[in-house]
C-alpha atoms as a PDB file:
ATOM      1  CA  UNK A   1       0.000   0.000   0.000  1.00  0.00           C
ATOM      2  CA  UNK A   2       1.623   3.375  -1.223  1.00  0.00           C
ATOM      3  CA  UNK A   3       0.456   6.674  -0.667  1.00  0.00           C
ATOM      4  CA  UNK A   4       1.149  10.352  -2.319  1.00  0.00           C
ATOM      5  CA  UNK A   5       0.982  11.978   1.161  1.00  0.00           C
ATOM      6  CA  UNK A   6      -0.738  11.988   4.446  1.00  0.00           C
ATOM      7  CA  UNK A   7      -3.197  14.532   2.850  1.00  0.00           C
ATOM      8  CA  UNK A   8      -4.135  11.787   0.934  1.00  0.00           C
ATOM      9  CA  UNK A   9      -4.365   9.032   3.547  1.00  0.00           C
ATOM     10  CA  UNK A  10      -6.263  11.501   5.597  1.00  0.00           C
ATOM     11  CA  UNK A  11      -8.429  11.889   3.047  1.00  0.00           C
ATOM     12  CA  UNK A  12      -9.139   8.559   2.343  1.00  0.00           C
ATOM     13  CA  UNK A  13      -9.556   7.935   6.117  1.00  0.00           C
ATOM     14  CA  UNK A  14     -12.422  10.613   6.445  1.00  0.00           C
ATOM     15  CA  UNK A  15     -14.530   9.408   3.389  1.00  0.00           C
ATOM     16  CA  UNK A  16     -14.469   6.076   4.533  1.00  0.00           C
ATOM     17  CA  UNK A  17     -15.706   6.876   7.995  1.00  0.00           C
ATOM     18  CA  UNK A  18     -18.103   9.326   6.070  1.00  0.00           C
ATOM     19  CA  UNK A  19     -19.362   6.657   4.102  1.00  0.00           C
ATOM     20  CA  UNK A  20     -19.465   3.572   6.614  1.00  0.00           C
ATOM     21  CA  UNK A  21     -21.950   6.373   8.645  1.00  0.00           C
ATOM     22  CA  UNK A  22     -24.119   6.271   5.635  1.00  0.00           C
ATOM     23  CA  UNK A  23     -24.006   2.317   6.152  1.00  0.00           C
ATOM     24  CA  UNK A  24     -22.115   2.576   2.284  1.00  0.00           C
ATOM     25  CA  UNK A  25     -19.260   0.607   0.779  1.00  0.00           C
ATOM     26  CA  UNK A  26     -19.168   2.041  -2.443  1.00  0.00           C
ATOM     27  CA  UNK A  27     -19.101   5.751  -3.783  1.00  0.00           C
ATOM     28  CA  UNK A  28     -18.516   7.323  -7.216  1.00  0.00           C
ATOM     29  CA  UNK A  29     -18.110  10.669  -8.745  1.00  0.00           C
ATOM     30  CA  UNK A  30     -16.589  12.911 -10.960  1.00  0.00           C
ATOM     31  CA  UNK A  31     -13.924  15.126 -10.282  1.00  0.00           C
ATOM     32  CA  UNK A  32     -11.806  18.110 -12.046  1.00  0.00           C
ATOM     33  CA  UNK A  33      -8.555  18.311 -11.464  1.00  0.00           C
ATOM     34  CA  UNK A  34      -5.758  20.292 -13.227  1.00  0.00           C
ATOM     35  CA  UNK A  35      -8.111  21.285 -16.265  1.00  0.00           C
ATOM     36  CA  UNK A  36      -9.247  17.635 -16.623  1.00  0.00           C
ATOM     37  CA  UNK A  37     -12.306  15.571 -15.486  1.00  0.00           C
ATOM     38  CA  UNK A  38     -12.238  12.021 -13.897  1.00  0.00           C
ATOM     39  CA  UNK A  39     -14.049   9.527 -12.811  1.00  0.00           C
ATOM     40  CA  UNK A  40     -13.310   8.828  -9.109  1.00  0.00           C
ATOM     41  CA  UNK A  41     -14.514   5.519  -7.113  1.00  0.00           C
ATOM     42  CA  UNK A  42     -14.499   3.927  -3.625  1.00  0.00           C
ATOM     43  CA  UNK A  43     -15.071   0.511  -2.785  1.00  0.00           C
ATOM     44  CA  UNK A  44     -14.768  -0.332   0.778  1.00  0.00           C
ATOM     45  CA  UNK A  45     -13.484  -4.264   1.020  1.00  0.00           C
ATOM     46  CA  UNK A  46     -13.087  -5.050   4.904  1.00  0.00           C
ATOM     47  CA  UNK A  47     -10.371  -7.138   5.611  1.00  0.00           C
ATOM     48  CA  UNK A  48      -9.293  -9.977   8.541  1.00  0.00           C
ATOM     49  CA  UNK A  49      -7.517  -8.247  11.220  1.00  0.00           C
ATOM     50  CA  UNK A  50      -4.957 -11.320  10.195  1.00  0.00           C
ATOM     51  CA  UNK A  51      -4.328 -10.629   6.967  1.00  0.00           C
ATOM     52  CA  UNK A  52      -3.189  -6.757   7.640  1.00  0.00           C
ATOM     53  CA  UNK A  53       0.282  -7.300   6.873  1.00  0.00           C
ATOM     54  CA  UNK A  54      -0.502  -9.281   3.436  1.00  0.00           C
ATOM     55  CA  UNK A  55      -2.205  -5.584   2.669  1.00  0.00           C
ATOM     56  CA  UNK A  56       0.471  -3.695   3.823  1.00  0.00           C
ATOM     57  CA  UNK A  57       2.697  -4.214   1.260  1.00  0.00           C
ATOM     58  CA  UNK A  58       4.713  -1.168  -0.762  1.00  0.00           C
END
């Protein structure tokens, strides 16, 4: 798991707590950035506790 910053992990952090209070896994949206659109997308997988460190990986 790589990030660009902690701005972005922050980020990240806050919509998923944003959309796990809307009892959501899933979000989509588009987005401009830099004079150019994108689709943007969430998916919330939960994983075992166990398996962390297999998702941890750089």
């Amino acid at each position: 798991m790589t990030f660009v910053s902690n701005t972005v992990e922050t980020g990240l952090t806050r919509l998923t707590e944003a959309l796990l209070a809307k009892q959501a896994h899933y979000a989509d949206t588009v987005v401009c950035a830099q004079g150019k659109f994108y689709r943007a997308e969430v998916r919330l997988e939960p994983i075992d506790p166990e398996a962390l460190a297999e998702h941890m990986v750089d």
